[in-house]
PDB file of N, CA and C in Angstrom:
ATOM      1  N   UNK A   1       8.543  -5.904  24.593  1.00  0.00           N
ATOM      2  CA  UNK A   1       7.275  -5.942  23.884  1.00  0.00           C
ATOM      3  C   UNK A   1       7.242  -4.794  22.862  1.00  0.00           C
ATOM      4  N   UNK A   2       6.744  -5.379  21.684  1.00  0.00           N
ATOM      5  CA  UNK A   2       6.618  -4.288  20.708  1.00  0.00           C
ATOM      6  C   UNK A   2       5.830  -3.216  21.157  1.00  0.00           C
ATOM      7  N   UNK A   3       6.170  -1.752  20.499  1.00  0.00           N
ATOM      8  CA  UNK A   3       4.766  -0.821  20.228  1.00  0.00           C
ATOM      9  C   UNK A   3       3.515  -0.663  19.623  1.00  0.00           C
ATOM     10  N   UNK A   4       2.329  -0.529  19.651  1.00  0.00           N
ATOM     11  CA  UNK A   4       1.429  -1.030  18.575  1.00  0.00           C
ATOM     12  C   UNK A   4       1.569  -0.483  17.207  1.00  0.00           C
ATOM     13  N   UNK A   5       2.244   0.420  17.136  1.00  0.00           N
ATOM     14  CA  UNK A   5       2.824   1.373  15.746  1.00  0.00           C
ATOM     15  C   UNK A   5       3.593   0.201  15.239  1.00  0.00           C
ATOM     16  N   UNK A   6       4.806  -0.331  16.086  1.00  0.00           N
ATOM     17  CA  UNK A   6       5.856  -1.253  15.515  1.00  0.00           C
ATOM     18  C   UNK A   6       4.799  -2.506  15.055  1.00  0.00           C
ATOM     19  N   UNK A   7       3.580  -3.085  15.948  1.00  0.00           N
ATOM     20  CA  UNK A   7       3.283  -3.963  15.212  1.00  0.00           C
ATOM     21  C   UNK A   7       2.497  -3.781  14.294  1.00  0.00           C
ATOM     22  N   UNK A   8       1.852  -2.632  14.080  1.00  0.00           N
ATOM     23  CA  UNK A   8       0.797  -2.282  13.042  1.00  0.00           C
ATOM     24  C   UNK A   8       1.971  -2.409  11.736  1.00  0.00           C
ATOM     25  N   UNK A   9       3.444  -1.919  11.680  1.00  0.00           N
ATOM     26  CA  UNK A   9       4.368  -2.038  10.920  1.00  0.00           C
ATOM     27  C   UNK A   9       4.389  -3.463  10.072  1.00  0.00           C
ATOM     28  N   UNK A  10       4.704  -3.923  11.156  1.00  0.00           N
ATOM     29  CA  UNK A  10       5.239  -5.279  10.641  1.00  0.00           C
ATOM     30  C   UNK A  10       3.938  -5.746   9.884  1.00  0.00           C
ATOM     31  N   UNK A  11       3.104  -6.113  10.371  1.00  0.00           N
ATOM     32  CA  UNK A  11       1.822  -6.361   9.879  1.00  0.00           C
ATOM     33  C   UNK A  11       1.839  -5.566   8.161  1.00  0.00           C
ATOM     34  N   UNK A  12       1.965  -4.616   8.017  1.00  0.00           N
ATOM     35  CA  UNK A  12       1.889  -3.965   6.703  1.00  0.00           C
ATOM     36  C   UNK A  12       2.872  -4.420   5.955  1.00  0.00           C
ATOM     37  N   UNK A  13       4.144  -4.334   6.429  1.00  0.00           N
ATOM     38  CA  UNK A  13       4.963  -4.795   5.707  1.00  0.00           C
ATOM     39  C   UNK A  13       4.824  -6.800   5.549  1.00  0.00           C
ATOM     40  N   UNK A  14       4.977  -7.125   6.311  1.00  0.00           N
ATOM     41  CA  UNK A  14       4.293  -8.805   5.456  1.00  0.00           C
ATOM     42  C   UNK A  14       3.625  -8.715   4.777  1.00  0.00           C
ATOM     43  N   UNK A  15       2.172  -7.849   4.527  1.00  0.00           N
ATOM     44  CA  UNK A  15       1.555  -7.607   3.751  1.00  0.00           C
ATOM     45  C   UNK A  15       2.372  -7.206   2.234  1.00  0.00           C
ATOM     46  N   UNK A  16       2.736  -6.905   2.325  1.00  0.00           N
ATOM     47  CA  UNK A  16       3.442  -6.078   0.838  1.00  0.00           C
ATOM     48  C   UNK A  16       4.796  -7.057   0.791  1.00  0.00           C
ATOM     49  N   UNK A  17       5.145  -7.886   1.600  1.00  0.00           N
ATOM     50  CA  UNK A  17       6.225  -8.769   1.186  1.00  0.00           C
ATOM     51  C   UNK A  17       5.704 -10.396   0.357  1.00  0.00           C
ATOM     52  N   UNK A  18       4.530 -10.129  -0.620  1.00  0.00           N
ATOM     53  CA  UNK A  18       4.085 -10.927  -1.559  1.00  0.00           C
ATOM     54  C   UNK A  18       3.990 -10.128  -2.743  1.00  0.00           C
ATOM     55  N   UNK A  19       4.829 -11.069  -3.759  1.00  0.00           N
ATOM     56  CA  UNK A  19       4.741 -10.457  -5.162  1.00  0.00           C
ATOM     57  C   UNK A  19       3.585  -9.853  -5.240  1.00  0.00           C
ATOM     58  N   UNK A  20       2.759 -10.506  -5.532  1.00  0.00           N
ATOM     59  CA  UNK A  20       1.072 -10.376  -6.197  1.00  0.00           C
ATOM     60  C   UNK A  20       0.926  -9.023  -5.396  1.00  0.00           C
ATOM     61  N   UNK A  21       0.686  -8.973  -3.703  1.00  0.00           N
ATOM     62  CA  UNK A  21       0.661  -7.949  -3.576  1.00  0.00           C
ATOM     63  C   UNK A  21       1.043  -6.603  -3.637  1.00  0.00           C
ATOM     64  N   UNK A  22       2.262  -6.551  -3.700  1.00  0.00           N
ATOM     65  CA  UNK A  22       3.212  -5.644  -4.149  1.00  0.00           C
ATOM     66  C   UNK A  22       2.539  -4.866  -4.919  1.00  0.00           C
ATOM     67  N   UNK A  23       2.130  -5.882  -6.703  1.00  0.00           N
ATOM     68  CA  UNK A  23       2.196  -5.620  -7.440  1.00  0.00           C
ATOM     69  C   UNK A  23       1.008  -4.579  -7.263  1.00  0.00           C
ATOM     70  N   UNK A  24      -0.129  -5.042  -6.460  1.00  0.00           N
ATOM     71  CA  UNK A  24      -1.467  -4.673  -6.521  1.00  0.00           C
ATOM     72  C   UNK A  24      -0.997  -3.390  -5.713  1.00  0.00           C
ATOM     73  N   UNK A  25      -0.474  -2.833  -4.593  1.00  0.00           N
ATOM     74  CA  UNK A  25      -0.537  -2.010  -4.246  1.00  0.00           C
ATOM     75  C   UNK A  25       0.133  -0.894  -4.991  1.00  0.00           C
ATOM     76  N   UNK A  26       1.507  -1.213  -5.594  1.00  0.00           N
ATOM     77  CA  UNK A  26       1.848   0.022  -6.880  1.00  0.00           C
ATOM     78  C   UNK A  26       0.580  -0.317  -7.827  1.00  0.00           C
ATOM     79  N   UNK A  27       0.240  -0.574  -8.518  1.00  0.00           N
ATOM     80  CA  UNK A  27      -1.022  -0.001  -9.227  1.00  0.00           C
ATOM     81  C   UNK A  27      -1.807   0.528  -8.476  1.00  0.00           C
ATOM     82  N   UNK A  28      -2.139  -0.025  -7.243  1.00  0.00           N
ATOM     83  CA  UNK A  28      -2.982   1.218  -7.047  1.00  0.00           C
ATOM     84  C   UNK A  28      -3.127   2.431  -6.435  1.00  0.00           C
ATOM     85  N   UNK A  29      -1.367   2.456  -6.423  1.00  0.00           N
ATOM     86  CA  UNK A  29      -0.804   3.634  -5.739  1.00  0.00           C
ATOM     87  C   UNK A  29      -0.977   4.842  -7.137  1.00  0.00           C
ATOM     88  N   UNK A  30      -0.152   4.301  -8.344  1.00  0.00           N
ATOM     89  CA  UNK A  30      -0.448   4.597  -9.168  1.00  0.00           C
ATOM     90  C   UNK A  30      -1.717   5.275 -10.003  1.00  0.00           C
ATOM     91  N   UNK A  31      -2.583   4.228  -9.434  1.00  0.00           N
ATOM     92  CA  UNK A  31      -4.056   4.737 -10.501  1.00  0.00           C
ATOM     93  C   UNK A  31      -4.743   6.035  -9.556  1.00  0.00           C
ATOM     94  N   UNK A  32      -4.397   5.961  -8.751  1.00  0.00           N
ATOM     95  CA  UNK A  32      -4.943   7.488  -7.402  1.00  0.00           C
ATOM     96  C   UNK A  32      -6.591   7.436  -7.338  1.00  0.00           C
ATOM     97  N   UNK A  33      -6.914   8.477  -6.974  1.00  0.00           N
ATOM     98  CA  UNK A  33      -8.233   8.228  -6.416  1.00  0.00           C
ATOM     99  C   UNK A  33      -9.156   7.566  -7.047  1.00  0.00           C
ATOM    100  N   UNK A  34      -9.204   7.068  -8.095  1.00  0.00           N
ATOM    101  CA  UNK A  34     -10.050   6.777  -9.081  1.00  0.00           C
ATOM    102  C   UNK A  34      -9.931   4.977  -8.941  1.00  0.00           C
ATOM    103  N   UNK A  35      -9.286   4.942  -8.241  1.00  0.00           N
ATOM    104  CA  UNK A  35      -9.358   3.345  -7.860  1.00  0.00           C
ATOM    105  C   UNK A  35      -9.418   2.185  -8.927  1.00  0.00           C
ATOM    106  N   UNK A  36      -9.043   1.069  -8.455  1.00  0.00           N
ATOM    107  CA  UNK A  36     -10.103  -0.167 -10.233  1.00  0.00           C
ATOM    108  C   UNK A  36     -10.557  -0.952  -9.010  1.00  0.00           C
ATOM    109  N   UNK A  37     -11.408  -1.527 -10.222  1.00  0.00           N
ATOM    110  CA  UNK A  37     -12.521  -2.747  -9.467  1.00  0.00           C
ATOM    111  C   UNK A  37     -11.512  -3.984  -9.544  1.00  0.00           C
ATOM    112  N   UNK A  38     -12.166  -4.584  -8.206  1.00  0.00           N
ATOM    113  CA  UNK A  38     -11.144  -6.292  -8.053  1.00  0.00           C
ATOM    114  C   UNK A  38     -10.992  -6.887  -9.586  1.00  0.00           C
ATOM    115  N   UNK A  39     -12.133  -6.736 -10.288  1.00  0.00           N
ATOM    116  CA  UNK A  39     -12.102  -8.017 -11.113  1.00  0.00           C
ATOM    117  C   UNK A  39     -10.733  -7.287 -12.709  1.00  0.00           C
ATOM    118  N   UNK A  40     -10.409  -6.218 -12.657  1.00  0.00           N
ATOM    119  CA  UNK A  40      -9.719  -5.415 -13.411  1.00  0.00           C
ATOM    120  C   UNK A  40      -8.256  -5.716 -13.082  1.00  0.00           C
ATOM    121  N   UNK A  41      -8.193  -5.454 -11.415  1.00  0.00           N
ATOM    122  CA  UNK A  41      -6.859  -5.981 -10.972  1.00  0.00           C
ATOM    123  C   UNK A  41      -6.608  -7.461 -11.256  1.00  0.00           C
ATOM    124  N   UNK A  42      -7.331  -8.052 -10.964  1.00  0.00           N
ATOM    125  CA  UNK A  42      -7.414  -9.580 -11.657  1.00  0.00           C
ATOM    126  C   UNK A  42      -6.887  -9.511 -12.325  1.00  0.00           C
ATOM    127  N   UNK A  43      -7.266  -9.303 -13.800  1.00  0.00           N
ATOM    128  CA  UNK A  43      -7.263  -9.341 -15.018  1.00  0.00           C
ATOM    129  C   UNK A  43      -5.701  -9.232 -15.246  1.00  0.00           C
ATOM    130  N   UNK A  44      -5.202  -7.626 -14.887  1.00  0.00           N
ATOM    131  CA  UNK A  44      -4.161  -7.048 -15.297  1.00  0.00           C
ATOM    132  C   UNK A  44      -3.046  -7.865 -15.133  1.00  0.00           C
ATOM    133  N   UNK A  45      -3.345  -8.599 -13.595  1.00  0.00           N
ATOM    134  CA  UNK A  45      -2.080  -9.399 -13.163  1.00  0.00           C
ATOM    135  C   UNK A  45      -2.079 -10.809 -13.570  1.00  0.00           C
ATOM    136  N   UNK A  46      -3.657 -11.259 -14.304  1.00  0.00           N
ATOM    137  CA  UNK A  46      -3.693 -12.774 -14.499  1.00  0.00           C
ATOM    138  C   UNK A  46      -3.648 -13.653 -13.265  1.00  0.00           C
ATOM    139  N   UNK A  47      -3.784 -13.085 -12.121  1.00  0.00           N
ATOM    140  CA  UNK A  47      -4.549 -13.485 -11.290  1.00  0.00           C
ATOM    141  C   UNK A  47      -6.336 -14.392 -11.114  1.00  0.00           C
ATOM    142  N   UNK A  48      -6.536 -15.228 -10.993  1.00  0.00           N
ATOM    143  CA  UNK A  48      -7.488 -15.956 -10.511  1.00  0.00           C
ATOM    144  C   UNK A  48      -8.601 -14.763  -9.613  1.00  0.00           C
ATOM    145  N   UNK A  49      -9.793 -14.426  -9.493  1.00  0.00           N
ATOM    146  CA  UNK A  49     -10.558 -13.657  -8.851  1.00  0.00           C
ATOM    147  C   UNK A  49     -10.193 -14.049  -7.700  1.00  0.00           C
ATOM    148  N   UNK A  50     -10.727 -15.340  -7.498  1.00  0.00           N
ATOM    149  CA  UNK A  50     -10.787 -16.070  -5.676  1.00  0.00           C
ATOM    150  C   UNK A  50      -9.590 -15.436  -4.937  1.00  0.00           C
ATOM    151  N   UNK A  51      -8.593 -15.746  -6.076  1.00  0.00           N
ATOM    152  CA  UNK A  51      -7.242 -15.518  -5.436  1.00  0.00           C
ATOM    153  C   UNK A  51      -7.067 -13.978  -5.173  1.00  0.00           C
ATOM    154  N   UNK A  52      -7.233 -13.224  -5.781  1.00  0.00           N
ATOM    155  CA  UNK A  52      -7.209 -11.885  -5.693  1.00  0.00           C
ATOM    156  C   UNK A  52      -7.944 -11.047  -4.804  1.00  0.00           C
ATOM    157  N   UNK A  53      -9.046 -11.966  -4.515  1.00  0.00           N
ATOM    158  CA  UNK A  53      -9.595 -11.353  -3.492  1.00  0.00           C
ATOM    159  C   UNK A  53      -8.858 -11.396  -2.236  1.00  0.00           C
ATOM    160  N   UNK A  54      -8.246 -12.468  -1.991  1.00  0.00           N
ATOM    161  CA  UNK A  54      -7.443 -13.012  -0.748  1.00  0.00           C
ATOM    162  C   UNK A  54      -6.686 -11.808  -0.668  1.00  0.00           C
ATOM    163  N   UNK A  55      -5.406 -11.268  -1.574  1.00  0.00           N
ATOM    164  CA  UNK A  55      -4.402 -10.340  -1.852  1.00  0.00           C
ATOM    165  C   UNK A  55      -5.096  -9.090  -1.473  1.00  0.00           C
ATOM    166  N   UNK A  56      -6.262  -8.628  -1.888  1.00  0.00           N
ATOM    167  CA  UNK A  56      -6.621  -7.682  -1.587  1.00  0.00           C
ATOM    168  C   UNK A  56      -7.432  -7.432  -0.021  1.00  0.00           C
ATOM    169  N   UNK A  57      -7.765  -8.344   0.376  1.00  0.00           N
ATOM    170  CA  UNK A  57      -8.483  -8.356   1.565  1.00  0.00           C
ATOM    171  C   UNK A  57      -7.390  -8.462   2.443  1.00  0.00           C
ATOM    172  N   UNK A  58      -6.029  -9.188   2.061  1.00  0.00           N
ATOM    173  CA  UNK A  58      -4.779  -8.969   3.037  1.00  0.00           C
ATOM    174  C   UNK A  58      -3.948  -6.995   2.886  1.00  0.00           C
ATOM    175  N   UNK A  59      -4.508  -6.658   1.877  1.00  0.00           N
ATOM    176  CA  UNK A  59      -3.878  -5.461   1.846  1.00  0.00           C
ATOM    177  C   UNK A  59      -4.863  -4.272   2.925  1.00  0.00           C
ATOM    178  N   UNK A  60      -6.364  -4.705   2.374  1.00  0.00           N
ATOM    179  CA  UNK A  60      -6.946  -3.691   3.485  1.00  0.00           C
ATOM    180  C   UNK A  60      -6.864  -4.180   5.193  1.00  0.00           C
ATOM    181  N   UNK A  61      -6.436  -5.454   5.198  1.00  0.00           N
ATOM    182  CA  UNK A  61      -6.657  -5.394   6.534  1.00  0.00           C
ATOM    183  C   UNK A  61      -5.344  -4.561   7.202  1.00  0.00           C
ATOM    184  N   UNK A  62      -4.619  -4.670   6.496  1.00  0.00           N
ATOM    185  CA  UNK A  62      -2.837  -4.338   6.372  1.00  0.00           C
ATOM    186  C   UNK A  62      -2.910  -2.477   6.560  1.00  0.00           C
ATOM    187  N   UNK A  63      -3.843  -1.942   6.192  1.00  0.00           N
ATOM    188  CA  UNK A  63      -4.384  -0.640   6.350  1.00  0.00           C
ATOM    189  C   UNK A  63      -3.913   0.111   5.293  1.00  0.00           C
ATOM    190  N   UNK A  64      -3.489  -0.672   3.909  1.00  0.00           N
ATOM    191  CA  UNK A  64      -2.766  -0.047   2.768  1.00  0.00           C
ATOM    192  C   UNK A  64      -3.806  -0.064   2.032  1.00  0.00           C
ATOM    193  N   UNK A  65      -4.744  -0.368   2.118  1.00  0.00           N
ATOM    194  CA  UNK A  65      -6.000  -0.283   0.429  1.00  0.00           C
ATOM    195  C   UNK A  65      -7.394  -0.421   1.527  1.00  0.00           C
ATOM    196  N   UNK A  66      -8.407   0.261   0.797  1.00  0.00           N
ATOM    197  CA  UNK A  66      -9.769   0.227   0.665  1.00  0.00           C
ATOM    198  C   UNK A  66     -10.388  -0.079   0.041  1.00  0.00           C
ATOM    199  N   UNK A  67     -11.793  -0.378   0.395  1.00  0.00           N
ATOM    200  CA  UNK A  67     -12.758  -0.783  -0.727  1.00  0.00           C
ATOM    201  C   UNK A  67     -14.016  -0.065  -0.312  1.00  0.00           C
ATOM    202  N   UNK A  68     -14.951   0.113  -1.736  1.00  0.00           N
ATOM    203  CA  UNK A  68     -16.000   0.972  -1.991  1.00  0.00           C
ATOM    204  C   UNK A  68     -17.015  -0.403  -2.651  1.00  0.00           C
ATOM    205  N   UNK A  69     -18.021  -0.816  -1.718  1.00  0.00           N
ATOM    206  CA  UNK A  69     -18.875  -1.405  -3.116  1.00  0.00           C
ATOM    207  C   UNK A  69     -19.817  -0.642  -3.660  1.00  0.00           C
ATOM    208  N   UNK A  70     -19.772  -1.077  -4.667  1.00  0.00           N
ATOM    209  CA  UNK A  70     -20.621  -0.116  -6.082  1.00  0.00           C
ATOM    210  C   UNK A  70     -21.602  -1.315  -6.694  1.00  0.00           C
ATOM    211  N   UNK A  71     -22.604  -1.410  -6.117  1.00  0.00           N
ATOM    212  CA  UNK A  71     -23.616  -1.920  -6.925  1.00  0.00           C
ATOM    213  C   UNK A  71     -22.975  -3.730  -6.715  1.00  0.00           C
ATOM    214  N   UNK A  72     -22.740  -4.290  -7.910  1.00  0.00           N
ATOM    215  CA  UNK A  72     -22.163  -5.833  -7.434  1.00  0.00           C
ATOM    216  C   UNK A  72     -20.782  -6.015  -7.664  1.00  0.00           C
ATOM    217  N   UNK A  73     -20.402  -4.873  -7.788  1.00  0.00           N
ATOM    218  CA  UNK A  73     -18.297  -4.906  -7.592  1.00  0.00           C
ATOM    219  C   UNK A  73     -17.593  -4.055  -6.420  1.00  0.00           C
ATOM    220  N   UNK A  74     -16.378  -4.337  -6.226  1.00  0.00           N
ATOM    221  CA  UNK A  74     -16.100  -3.605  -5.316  1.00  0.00           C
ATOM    222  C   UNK A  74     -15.327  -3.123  -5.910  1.00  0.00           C
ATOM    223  N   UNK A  75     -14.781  -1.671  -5.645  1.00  0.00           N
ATOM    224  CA  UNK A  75     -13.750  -0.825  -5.942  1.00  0.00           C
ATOM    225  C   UNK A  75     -12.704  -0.786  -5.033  1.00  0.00           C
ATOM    226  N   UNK A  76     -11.112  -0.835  -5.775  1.00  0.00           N
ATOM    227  CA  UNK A  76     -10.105  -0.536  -4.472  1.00  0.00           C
ATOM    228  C   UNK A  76      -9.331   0.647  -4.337  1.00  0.00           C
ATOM    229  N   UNK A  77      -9.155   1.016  -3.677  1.00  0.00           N
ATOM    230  CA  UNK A  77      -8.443   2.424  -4.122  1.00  0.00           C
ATOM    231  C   UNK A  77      -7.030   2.043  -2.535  1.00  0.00           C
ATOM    232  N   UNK A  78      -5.487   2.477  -3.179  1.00  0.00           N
ATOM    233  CA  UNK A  78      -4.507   2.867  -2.243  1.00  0.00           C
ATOM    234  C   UNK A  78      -5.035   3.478  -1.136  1.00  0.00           C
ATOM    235  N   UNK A  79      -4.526   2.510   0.246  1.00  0.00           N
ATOM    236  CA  UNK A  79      -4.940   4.066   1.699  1.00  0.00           C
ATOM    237  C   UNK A  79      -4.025   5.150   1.349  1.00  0.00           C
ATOM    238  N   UNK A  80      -3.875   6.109   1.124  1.00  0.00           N
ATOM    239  CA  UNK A  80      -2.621   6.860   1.505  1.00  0.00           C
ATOM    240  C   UNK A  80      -2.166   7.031   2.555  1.00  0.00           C
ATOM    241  N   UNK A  81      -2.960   7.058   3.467  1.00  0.00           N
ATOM    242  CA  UNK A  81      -2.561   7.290   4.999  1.00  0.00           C
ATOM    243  C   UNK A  81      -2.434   6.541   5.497  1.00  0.00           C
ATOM    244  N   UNK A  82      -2.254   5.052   5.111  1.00  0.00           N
ATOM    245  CA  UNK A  82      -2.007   4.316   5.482  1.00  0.00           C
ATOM    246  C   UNK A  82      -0.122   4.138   4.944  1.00  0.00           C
ATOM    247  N   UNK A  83       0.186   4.385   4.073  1.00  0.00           N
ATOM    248  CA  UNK A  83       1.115   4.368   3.537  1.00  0.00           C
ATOM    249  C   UNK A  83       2.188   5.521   4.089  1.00  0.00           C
ATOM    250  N   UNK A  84       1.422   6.714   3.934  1.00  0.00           N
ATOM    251  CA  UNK A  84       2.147   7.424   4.673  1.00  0.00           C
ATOM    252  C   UNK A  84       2.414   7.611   5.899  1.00  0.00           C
ATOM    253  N   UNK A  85       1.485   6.953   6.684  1.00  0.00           N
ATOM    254  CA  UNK A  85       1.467   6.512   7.847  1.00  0.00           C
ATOM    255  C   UNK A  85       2.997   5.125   8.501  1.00  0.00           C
ATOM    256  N   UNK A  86       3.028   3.949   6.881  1.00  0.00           N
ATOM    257  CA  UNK A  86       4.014   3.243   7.170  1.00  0.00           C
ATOM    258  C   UNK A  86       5.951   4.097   6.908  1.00  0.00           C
ATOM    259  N   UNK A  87       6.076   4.756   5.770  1.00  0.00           N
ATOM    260  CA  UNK A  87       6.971   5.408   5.330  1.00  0.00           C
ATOM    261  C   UNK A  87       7.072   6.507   6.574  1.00  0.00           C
ATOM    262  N   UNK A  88       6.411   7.073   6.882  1.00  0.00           N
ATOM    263  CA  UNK A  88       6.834   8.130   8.720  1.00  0.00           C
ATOM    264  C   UNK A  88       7.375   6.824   9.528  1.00  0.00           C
ATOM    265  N   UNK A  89       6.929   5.860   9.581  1.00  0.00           N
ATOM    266  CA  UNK A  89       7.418   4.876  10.622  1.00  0.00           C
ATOM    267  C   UNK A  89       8.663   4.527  10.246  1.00  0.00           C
ATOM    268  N   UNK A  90       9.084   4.431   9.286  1.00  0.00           N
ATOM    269  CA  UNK A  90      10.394   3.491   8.483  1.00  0.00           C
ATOM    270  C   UNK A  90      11.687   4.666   8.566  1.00  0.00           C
ATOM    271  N   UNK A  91      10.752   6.355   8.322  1.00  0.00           N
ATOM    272  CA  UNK A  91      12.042   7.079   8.359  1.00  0.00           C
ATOM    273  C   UNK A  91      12.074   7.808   9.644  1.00  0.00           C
ATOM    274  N   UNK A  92      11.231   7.723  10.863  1.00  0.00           N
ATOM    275  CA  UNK A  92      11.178   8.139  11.794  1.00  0.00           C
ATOM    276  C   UNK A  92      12.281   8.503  12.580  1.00  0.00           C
ATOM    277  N   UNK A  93      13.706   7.538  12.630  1.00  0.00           N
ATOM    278  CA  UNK A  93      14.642   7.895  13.110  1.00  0.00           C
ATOM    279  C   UNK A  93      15.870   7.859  12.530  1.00  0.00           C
ATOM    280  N   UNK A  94      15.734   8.732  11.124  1.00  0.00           N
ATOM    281  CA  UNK A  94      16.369   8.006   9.847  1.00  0.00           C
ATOM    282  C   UNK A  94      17.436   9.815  10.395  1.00  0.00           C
ATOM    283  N   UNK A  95      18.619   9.490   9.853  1.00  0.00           N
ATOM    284  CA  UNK A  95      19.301  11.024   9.119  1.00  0.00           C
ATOM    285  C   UNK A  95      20.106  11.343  10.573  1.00  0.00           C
ATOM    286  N   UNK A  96      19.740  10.600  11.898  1.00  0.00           N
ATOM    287  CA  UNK A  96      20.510  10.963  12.911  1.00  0.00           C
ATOM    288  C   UNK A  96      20.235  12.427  13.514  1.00  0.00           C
ATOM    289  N   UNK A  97      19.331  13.652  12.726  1.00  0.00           N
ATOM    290  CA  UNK A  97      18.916  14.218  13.099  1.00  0.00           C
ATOM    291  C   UNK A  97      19.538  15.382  11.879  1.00  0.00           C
ATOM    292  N   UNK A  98      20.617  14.647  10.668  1.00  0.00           N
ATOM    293  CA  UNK A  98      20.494  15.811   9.526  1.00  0.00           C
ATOM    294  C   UNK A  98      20.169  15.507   8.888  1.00  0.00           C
ATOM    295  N   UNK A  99      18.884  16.220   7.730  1.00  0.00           N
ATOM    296  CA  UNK A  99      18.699  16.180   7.112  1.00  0.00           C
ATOM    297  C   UNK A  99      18.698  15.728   5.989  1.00  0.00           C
ATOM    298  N   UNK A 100      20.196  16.471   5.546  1.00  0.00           N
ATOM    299  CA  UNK A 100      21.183  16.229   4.682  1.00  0.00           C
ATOM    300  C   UNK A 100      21.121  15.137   4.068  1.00  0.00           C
ATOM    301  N   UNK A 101      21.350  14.044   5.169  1.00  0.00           N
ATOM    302  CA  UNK A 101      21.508  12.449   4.718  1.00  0.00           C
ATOM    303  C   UNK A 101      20.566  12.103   3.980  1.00  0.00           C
ATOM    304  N   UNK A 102      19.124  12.246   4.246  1.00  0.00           N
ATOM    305  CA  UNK A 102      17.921  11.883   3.736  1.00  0.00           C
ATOM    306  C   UNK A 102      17.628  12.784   2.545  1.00  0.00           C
ATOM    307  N   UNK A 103      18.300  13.612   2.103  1.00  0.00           N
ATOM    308  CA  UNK A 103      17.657  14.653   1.018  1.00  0.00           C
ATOM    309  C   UNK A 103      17.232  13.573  -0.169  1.00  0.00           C
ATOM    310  N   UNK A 104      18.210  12.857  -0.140  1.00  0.00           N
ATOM    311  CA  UNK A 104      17.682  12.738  -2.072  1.00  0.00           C
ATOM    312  C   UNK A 104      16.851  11.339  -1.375  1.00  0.00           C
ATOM    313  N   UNK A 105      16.698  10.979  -0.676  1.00  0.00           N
ATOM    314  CA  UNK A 105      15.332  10.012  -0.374  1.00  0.00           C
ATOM    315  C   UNK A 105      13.891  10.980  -0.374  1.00  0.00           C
ATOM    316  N   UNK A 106      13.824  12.124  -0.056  1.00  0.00           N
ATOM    317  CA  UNK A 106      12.513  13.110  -0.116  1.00  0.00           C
ATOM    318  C   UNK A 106      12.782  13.530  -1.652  1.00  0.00           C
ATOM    319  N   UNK A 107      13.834  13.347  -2.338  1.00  0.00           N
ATOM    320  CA  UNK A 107      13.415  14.095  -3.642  1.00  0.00           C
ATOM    321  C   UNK A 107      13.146  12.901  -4.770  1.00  0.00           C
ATOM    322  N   UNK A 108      13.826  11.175  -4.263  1.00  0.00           N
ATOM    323  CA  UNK A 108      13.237  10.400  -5.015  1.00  0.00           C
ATOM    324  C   UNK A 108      11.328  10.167  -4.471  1.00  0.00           C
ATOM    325  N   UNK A 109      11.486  10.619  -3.621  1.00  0.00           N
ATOM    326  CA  UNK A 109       9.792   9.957  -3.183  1.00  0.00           C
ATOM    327  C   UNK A 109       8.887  11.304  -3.683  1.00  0.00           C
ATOM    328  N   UNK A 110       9.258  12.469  -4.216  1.00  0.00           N
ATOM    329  CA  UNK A 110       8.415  13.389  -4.531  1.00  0.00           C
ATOM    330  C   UNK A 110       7.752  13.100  -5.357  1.00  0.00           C
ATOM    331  N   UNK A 111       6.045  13.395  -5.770  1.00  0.00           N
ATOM    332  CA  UNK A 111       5.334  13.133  -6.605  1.00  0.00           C
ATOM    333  C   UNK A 111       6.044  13.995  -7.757  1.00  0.00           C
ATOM    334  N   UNK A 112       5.593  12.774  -8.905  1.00  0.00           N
ATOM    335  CA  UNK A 112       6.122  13.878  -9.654  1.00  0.00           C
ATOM    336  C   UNK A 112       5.324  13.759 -11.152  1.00  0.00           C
ATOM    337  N   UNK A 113       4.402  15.059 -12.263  1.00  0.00           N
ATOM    338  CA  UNK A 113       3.638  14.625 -12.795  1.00  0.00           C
ATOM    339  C   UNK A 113       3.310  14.145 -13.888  1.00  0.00           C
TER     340      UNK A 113
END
């Protein structure tokens, strides 16, 4: 039987194994706290609203995105901790215990400005 970490995993990752979504979660990994509204992400991707809502309501349940409503839109903004939460899981038993191995995976994932 899985762990609930392992299935909270998998769960995220199906999530993000759809183009559309993908796409939506680098943007809004990208855009940082300042989030965009559904109907913007729409737009950008030429996405259908209806449809986009689906993508996005599969990403927050997925624990990778949030939403803020503001008046009659909703705002989405990246979880981070949700993300960083999945990436600790993925490298959790990564490097065999050196470092070494993993260096230039921590120096491609460094923010950078």
């Amino acid at each position: 039987m899985a762990a609930p970490l392992q299935d909270w995993a998998v769960n995220a990752l199906q999530a993000l194994a759809h183009d559309t979504r993908l796409s939506v979660f680098r943007m809004l990994v990208q855009t940082g706290a300042e989030g965009l509204m559904a109907g913007e992400i729409a737009q950008k991707l030429g996405v259908p609203p209806s449809t986009m809502s689906h993508h996005l309501a599969n990403l927050e349940r997925a624990g990778l995105a949030a939403s803020e409503r503001e008046s009659r839109v909703i705002r989405y903004r990246a979880d981070y901790g949700g993300m960083r939460r999945l990436l600790s899981f993925l490298m959790e038993d990564c490097c065999q215990g050196d470092p070494l191995v993993c260096a230039d995976i921590l120096e491609i994932a460094a923010c950078r400005p």
